[in-house]
N, C-alpha and C. Protein backbone atom coordinates (compact mmCIF):
# COMPACT_ATOMS: atom_id res chain seq x y z
N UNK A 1 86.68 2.31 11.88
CA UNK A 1 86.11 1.34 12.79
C UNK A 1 85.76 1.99 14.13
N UNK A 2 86.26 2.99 14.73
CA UNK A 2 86.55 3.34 16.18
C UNK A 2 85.21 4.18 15.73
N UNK A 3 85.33 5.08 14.80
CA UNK A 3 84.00 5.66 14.76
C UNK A 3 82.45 5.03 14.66
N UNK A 4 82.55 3.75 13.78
CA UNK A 4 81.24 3.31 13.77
C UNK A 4 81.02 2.63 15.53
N UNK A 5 82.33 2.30 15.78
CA UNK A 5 81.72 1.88 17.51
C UNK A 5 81.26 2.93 18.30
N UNK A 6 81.95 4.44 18.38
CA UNK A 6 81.61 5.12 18.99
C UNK A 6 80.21 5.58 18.63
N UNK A 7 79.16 5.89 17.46
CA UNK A 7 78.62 5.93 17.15
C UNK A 7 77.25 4.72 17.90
N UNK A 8 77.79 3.59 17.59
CA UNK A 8 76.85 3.10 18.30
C UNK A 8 76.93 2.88 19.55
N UNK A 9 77.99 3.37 20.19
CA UNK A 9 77.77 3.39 21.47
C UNK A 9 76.88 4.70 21.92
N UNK A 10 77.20 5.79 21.29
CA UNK A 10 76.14 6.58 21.43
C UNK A 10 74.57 6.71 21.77
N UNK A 11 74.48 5.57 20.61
CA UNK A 11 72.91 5.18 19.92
C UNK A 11 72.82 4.44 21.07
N UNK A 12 73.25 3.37 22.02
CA UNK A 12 72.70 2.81 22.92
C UNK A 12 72.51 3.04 24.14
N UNK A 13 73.55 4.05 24.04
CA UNK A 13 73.28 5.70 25.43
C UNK A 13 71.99 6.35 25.58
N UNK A 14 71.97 6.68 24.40
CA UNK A 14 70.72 7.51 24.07
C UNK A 14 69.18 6.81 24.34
N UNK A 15 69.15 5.50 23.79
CA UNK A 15 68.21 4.83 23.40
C UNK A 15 67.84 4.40 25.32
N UNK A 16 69.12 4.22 25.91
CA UNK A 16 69.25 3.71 27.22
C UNK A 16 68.23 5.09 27.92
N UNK A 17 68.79 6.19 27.80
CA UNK A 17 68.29 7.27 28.72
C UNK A 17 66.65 7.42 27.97
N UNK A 18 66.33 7.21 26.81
CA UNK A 18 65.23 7.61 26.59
C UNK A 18 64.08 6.61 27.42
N UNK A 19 64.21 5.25 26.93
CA UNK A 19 64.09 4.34 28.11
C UNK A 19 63.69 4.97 29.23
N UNK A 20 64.55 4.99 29.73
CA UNK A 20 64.83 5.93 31.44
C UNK A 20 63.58 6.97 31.61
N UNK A 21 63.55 7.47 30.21
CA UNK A 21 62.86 8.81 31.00
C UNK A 21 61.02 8.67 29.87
N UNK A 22 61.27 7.15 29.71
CA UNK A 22 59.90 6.61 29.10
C UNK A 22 58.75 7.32 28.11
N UNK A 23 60.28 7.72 27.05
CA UNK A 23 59.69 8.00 25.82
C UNK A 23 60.04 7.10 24.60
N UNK A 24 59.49 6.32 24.96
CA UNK A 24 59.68 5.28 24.31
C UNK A 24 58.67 5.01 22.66
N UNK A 25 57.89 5.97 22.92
CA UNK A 25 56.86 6.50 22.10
C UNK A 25 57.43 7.00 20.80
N UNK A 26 58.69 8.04 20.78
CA UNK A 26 59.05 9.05 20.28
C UNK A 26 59.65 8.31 18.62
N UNK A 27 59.62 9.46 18.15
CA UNK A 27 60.18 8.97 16.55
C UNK A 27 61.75 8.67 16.90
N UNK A 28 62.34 9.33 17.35
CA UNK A 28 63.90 9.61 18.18
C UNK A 28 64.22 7.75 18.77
N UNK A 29 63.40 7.45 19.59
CA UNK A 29 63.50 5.82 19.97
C UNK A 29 63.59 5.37 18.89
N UNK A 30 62.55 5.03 18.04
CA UNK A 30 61.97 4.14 17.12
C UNK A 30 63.73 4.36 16.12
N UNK A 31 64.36 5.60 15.50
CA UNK A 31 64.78 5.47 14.86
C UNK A 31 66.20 4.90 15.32
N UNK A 32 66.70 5.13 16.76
CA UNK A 32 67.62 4.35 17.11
C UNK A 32 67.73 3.02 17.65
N UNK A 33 66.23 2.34 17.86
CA UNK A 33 66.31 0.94 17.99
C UNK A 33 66.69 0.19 16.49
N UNK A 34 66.13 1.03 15.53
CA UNK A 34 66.21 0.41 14.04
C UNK A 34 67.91 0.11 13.77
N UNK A 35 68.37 1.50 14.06
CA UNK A 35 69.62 1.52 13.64
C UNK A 35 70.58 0.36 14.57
N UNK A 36 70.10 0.02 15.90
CA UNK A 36 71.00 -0.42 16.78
C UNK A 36 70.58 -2.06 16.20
N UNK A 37 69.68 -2.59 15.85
CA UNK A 37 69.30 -3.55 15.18
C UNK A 37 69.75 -3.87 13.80
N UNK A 38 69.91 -3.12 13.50
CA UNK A 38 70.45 -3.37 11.82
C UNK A 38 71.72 -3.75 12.38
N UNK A 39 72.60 -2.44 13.10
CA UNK A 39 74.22 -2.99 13.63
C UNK A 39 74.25 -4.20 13.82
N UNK A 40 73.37 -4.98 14.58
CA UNK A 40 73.79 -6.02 15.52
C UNK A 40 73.54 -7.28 14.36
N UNK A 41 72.58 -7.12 13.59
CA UNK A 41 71.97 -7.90 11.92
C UNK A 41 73.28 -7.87 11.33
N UNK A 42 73.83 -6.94 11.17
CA UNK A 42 75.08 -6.26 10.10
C UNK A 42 76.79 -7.56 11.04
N UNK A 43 76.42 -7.03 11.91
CA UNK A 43 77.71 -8.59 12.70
C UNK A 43 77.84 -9.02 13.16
N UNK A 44 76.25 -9.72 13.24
CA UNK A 44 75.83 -10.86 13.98
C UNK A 44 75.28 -11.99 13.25
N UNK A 45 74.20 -11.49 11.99
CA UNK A 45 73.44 -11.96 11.23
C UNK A 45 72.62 -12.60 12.01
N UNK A 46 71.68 -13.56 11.19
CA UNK A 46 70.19 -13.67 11.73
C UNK A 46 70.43 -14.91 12.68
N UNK A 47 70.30 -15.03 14.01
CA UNK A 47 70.35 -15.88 15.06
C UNK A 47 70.18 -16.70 15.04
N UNK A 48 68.92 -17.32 13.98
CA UNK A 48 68.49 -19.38 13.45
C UNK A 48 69.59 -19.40 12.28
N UNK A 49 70.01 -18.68 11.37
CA UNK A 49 70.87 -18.96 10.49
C UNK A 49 72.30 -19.30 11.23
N UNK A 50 72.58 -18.34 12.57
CA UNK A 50 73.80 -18.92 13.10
C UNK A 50 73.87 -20.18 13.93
N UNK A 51 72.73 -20.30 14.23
CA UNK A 51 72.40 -21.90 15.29
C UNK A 51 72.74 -22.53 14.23
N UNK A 52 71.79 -22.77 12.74
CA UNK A 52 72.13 -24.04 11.85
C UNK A 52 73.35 -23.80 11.62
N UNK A 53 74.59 -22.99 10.87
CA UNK A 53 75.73 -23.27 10.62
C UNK A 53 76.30 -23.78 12.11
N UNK A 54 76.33 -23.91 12.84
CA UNK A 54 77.24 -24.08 14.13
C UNK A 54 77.02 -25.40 14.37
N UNK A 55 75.55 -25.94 13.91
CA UNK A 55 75.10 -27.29 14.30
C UNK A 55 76.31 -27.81 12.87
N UNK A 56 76.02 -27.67 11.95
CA UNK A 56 76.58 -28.19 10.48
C UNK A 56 77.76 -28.23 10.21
């Protein structure tokens, strides 16, 4: 567990400084927004699916 957090804490370091230095262009971005998105998909799930269970 400690590793997949550290890991993505990494990925949002990274993704943060690339940002920063507005290469946002790069294959390097693209592949850590994917990954930081899937994480958040992976234990969060999809945001209208959690509104309807919460309403229900």
């Amino acid at each position: 567990m400690d590793s997949r957090r550290n890991d993505l804490r990494e990925a949002i370091e990274r993704l943060f400084e690339l940002t920063r230095l507005e290469q946002t262009d790069s294959s390097e971005f693209e592949q850590l927004d994917h990954f930081i998105q899937q994480r958040l998909l992976d234990t969060y799930g999809d945001g209208a699916d959690v509104a309807l269970r919460a309403v229900a």
